[in-house]
N, C-alpha and C. Protein backbone atom coordinates (compact mmCIF):
# COMPACT_ATOMS: atom_id res chain seq x y z
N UNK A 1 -20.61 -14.69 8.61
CA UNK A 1 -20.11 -13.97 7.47
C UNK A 1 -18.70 -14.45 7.15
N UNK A 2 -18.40 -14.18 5.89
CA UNK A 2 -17.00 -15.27 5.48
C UNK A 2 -16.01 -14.22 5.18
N UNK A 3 -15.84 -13.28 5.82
CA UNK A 3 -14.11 -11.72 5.86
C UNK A 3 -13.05 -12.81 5.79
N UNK A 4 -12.08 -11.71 5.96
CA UNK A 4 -10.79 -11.87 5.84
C UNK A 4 -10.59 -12.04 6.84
N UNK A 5 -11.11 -11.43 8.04
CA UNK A 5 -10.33 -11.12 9.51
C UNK A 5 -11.09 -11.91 10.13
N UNK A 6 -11.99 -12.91 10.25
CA UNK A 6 -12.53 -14.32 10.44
C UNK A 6 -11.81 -15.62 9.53
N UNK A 7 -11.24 -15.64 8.70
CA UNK A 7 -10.35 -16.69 8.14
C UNK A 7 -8.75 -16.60 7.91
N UNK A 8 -8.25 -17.43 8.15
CA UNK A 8 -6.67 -17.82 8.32
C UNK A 8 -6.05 -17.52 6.82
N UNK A 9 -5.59 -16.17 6.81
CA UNK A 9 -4.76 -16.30 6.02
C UNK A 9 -3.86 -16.79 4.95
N UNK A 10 -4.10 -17.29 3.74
CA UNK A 10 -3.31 -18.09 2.62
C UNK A 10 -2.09 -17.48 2.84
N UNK A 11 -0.94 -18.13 2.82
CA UNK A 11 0.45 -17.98 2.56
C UNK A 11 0.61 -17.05 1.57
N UNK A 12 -0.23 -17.33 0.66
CA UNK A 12 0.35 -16.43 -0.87
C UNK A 12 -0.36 -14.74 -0.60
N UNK A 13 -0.93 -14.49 0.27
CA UNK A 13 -1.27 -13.45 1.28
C UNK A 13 -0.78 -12.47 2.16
N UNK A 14 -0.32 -13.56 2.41
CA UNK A 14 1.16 -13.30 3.28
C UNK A 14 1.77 -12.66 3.21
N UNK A 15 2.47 -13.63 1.66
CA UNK A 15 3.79 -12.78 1.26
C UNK A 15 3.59 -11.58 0.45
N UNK A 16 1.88 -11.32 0.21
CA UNK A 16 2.14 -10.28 -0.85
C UNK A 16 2.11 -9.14 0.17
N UNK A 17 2.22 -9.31 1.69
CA UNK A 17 2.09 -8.15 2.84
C UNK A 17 3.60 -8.36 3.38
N UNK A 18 4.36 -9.00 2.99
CA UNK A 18 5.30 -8.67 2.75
C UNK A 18 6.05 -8.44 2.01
N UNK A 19 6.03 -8.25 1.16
CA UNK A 19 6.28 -7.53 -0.12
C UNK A 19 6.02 -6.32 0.02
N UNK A 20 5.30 -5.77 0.39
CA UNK A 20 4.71 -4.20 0.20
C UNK A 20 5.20 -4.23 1.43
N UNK A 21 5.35 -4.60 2.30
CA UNK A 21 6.46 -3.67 3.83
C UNK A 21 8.06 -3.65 3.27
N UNK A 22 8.18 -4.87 2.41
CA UNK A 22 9.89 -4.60 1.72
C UNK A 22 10.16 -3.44 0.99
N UNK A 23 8.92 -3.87 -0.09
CA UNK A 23 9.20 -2.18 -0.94
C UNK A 23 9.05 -1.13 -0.50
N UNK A 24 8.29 -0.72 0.68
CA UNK A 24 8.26 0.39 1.25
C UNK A 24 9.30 0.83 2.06
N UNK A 25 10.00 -0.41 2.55
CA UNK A 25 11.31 0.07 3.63
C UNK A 25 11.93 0.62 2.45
N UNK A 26 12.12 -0.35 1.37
CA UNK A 26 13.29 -0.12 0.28
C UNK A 26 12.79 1.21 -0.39
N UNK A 27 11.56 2.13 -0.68
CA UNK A 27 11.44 3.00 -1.32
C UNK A 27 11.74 3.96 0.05
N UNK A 28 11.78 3.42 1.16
CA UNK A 28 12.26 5.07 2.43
C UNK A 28 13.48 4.77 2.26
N UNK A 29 14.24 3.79 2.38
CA UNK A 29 15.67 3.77 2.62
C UNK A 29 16.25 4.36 1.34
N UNK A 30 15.82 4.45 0.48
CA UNK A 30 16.24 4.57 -1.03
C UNK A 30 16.04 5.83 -1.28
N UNK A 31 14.57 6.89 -1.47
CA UNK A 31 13.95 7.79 -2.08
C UNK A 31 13.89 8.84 -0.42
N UNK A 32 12.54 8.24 0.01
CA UNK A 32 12.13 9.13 0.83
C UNK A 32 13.27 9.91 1.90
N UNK A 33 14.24 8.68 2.49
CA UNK A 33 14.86 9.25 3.58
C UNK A 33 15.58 10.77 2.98
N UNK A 34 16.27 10.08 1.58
CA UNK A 34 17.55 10.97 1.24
C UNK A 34 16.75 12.25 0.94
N UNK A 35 15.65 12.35 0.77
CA UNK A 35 14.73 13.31 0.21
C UNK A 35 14.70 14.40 1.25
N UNK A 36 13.86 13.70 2.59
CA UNK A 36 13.65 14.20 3.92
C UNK A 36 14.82 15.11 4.37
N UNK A 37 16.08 14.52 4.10
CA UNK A 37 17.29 15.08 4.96
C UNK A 37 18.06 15.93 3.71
N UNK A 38 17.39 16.36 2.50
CA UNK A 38 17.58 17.59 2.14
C UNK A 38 16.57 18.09 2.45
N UNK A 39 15.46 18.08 2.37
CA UNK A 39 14.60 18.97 2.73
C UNK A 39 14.95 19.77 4.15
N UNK A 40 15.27 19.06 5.21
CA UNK A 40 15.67 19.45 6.19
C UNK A 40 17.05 20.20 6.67
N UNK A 41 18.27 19.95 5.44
CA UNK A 41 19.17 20.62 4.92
C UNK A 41 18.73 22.01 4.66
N UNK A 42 18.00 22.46 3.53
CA UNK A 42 17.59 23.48 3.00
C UNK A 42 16.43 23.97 4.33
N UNK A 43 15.62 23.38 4.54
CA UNK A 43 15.14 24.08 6.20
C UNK A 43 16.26 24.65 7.11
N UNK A 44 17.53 24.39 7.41
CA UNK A 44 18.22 24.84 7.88
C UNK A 44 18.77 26.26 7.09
N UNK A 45 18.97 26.08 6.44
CA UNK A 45 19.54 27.16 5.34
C UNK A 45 18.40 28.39 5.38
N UNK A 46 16.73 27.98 5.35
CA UNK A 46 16.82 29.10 5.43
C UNK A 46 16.37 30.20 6.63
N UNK A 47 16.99 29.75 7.76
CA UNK A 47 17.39 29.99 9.41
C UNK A 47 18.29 31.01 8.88
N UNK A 48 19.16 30.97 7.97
CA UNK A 48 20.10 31.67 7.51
C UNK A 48 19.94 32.21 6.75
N UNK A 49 19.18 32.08 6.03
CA UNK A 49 18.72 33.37 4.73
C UNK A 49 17.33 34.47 4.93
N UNK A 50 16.13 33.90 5.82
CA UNK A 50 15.16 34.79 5.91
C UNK A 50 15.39 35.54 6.58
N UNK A 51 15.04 37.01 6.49
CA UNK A 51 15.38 38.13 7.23
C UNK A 51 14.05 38.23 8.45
N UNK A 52 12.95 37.75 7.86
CA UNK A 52 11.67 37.82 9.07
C UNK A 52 10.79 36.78 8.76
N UNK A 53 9.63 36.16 9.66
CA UNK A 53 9.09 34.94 9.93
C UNK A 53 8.18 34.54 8.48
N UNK A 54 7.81 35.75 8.03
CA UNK A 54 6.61 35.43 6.55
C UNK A 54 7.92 34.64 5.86
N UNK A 55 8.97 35.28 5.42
CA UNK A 55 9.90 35.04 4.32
C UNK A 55 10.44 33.32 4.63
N UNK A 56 10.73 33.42 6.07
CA UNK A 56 10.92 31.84 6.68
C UNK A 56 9.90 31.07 5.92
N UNK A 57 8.82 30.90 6.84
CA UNK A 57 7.63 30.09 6.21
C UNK A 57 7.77 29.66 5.06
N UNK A 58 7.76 30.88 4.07
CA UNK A 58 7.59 30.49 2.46
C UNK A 58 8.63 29.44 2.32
N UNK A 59 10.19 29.92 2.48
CA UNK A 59 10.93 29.39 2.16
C UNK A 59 11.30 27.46 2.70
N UNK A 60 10.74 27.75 3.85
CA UNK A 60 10.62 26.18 4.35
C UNK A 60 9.12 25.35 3.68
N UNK A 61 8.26 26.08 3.46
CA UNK A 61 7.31 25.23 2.65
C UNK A 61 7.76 25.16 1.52
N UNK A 62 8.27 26.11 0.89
CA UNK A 62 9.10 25.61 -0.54
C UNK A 62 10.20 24.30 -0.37
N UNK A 63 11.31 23.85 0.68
CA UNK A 63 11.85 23.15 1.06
C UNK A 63 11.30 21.73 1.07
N UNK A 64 10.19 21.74 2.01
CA UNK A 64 8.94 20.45 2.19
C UNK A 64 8.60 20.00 0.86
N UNK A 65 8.51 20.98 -0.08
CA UNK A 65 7.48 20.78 -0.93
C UNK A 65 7.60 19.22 -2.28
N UNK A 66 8.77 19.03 -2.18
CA UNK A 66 9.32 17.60 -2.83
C UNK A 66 8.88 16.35 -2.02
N UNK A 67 9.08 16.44 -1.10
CA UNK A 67 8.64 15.55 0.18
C UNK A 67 7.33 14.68 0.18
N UNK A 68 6.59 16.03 0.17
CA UNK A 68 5.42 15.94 0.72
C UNK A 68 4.72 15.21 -0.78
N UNK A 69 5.53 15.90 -1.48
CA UNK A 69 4.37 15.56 -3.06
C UNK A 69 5.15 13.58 -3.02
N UNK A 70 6.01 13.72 -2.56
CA UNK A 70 6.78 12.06 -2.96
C UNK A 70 5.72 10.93 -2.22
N UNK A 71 5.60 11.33 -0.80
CA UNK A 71 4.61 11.14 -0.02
C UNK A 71 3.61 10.77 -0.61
N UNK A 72 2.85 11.72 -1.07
CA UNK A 72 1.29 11.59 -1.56
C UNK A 72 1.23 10.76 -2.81
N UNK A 73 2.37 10.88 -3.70
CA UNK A 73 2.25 9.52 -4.75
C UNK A 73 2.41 8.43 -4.29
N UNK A 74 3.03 8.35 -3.32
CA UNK A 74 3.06 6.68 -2.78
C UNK A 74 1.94 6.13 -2.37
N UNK A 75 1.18 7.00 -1.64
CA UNK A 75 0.18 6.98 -0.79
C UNK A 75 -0.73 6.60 -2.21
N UNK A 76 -0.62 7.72 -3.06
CA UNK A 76 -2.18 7.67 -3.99
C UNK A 76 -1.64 5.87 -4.78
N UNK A 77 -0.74 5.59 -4.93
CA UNK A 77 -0.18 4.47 -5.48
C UNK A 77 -1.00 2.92 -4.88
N UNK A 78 -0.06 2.94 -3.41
CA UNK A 78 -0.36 1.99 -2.81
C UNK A 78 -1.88 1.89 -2.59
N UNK A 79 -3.03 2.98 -2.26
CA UNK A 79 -4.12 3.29 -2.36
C UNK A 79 -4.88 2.27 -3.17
N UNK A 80 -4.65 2.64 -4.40
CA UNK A 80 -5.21 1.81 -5.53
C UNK A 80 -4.69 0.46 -5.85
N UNK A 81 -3.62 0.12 -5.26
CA UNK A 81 -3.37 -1.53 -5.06
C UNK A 81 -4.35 -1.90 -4.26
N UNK A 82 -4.41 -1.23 -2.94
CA UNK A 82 -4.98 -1.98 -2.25
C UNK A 82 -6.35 -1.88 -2.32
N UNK A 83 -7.22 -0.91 -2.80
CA UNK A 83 -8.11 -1.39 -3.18
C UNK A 83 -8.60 -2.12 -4.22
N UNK A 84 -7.63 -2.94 -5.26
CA UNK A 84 -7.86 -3.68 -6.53
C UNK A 84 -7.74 -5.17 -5.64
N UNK A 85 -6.67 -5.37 -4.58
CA UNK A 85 -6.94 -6.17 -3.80
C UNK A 85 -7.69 -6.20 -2.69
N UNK A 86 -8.55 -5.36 -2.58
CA UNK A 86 -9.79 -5.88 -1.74
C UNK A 86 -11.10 -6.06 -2.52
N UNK A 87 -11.17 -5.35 -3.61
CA UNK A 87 -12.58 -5.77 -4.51
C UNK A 87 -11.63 -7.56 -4.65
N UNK A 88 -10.68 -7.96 -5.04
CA UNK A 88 -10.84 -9.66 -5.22
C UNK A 88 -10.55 -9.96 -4.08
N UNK A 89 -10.67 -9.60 -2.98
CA UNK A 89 -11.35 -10.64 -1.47
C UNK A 89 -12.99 -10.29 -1.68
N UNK A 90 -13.35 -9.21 -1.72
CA UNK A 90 -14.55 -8.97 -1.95
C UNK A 90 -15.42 -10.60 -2.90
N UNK A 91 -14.60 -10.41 -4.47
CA UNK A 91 -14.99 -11.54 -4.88
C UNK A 91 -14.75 -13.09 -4.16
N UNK A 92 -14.17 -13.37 -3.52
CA UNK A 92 -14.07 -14.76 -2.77
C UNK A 92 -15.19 -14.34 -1.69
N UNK A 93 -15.73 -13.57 -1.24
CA UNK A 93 -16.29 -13.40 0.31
C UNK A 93 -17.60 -14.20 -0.76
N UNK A 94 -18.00 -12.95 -1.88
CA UNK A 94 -19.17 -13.57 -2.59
C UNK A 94 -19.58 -14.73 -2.87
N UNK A 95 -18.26 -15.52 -3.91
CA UNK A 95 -18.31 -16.99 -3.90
C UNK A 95 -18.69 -17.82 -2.58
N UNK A 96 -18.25 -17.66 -1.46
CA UNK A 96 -18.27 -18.18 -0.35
C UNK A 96 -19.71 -18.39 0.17
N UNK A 97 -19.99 -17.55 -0.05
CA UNK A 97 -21.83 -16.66 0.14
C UNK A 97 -22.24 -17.63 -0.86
N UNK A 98 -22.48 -18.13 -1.91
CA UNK A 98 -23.20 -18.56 -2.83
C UNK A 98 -22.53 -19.97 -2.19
N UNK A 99 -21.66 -20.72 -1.96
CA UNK A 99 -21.43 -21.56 -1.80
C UNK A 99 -22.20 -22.08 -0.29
N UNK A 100 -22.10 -20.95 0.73
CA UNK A 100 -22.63 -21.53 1.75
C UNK A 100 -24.51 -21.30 1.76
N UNK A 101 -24.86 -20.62 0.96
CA UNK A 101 -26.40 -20.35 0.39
C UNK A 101 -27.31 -19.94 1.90
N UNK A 102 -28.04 -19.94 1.85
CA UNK A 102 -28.84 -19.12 3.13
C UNK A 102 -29.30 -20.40 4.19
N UNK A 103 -28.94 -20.01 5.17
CA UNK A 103 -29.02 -21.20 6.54
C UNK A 103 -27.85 -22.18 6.17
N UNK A 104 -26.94 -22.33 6.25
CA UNK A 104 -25.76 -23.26 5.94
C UNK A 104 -25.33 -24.45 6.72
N UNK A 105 -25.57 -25.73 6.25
CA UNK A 105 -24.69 -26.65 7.58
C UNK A 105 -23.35 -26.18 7.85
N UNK A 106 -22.99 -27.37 8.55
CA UNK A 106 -21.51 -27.28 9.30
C UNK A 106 -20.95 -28.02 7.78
N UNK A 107 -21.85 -28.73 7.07
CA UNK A 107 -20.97 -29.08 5.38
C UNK A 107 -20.41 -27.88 4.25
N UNK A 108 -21.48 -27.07 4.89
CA UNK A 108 -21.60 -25.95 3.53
C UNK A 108 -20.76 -24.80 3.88
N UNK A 109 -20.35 -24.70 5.61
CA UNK A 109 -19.41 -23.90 5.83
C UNK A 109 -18.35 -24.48 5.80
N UNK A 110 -18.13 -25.09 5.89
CA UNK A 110 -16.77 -25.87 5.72
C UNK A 110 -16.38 -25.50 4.02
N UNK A 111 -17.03 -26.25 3.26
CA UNK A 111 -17.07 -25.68 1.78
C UNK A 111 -16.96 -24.18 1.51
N UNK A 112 -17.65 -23.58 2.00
CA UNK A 112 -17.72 -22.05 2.01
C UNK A 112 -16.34 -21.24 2.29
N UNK A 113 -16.04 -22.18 3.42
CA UNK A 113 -14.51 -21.53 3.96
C UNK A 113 -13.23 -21.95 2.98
N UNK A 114 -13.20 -22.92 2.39
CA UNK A 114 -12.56 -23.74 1.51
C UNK A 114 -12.06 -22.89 0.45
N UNK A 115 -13.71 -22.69 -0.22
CA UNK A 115 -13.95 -22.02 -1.36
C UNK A 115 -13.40 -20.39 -1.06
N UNK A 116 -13.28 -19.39 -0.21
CA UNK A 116 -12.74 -18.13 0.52
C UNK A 116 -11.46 -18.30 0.26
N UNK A 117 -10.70 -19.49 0.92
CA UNK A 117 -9.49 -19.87 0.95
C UNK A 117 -8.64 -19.68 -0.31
N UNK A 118 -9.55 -20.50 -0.93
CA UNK A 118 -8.98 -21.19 -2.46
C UNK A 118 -8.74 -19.81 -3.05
N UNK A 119 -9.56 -19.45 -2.96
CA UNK A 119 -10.07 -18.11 -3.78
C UNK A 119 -8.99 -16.60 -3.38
N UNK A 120 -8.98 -16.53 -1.97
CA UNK A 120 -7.74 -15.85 -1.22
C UNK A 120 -6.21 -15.92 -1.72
N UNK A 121 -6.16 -17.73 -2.01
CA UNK A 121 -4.87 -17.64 -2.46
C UNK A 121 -4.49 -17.20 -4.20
N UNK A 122 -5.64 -17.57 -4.49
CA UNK A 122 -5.63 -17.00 -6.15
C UNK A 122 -4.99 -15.72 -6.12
N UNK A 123 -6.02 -14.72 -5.23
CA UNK A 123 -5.88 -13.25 -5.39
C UNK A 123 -4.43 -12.98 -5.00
N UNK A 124 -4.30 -13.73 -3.48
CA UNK A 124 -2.52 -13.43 -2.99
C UNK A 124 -1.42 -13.46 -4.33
N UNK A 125 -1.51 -15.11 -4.78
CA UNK A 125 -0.92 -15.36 -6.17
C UNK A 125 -0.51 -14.32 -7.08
N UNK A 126 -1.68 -13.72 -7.45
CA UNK A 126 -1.79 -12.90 -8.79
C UNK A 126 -1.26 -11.19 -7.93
N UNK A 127 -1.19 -11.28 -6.86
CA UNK A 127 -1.21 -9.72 -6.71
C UNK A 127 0.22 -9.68 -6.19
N UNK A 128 0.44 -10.79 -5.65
CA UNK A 128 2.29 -11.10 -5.39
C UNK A 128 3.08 -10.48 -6.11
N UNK A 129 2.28 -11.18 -7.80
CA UNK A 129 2.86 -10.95 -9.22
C UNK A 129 3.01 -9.31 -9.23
N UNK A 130 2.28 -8.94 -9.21
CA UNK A 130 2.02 -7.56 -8.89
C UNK A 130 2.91 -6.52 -8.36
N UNK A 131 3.57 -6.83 -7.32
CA UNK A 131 4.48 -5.94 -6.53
C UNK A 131 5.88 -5.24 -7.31
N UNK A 132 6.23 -6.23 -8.08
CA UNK A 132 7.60 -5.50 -8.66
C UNK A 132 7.22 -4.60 -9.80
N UNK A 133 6.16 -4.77 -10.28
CA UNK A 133 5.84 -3.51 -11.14
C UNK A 133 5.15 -2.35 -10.56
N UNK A 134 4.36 -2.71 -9.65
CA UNK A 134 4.06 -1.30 -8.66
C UNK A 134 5.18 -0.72 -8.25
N UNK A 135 6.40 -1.11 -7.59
CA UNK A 135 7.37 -0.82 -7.37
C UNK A 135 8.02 0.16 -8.24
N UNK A 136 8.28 -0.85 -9.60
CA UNK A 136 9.22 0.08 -10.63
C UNK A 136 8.12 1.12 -10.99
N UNK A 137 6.58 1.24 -11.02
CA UNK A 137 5.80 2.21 -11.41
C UNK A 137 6.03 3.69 -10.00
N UNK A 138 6.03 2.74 -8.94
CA UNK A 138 6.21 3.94 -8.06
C UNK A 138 7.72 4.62 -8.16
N UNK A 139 8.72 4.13 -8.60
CA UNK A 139 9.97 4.56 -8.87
C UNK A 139 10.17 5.53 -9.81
N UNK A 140 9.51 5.25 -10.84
CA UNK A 140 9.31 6.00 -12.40
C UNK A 140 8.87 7.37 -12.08
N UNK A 141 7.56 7.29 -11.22
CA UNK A 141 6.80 8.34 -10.74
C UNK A 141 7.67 9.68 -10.10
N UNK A 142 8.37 8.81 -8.76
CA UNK A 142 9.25 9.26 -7.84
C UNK A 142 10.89 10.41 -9.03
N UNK A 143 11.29 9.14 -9.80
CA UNK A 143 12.18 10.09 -10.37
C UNK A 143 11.94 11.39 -11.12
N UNK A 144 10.69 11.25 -11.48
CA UNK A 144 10.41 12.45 -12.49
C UNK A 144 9.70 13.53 -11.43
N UNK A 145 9.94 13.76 -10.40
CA UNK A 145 9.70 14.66 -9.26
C UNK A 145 11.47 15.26 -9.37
């Protein structure tokens, strides 16, 4: 079978997995952290304002509650990248499949793997492109919270 996790990686692959660990440091270092450590500010606060444990609760899930939603857009964000980039590995696995056709020599896998490759780096290419507008889309999102 012709996966991802049986073939060597295209460069342009690569970098689009690094890219999305940059923007993500850069959207915690940026958004999430400063977010977290008010939330956890105002968790302190209200140690000091609830008179009994119900009133706590509320008031610290009200606290969380920016957080958690910042969280889940990233999540629902990156989500749908990554599955737009796995339906086009999906499409190279296929090509590969048609290229190596049923019972395959050592010619047709070779070709097969080629053709995965080729095809891998296309998708890396184009989804590379990709990252700085997911970025500014996840930013856009983030500010209007």
């Amino acid at each position: 079978a012709y996966t991802s996790a049986t073939m060597d990686q295209p460069a342009s692959v690569q970098r689009v997995q690094k890219a999305i660990e940059g923007m993500v440091e850069d959207l915690q270092r940026t958004y999430l952290i400063p977010k977290q450590k008010d939330a956890f500010l105002c968790c302190a606060k209200c140690c000091d304002t609830s008179s009994n444990a119900p009133e706590l609760q509320t008031c610290i899930e009200r606290c969380s509650m920016s957080t958690q939603q910042q969280q889940k857009t990233i999540q629902a964000v990156m989500q749908d990248f990554q599955e737009r980039f796995q339906r086009c590995a999906l499409r190279c696995q296929d090509a590969a499949r048609e290229v190596a056709g049923f019972d395959p020599s050592p010619s047709d896998e070779a070709k097969a793997k080629d053709k995965f490759n080729s095809c891998m780096d296309v998708c890396g290419k184009e989804f590379e492109g990709k990252v700085p507008k997911l970025k500014s889309d996840i930013i856009a999102q983030l500010k209007k919270m």
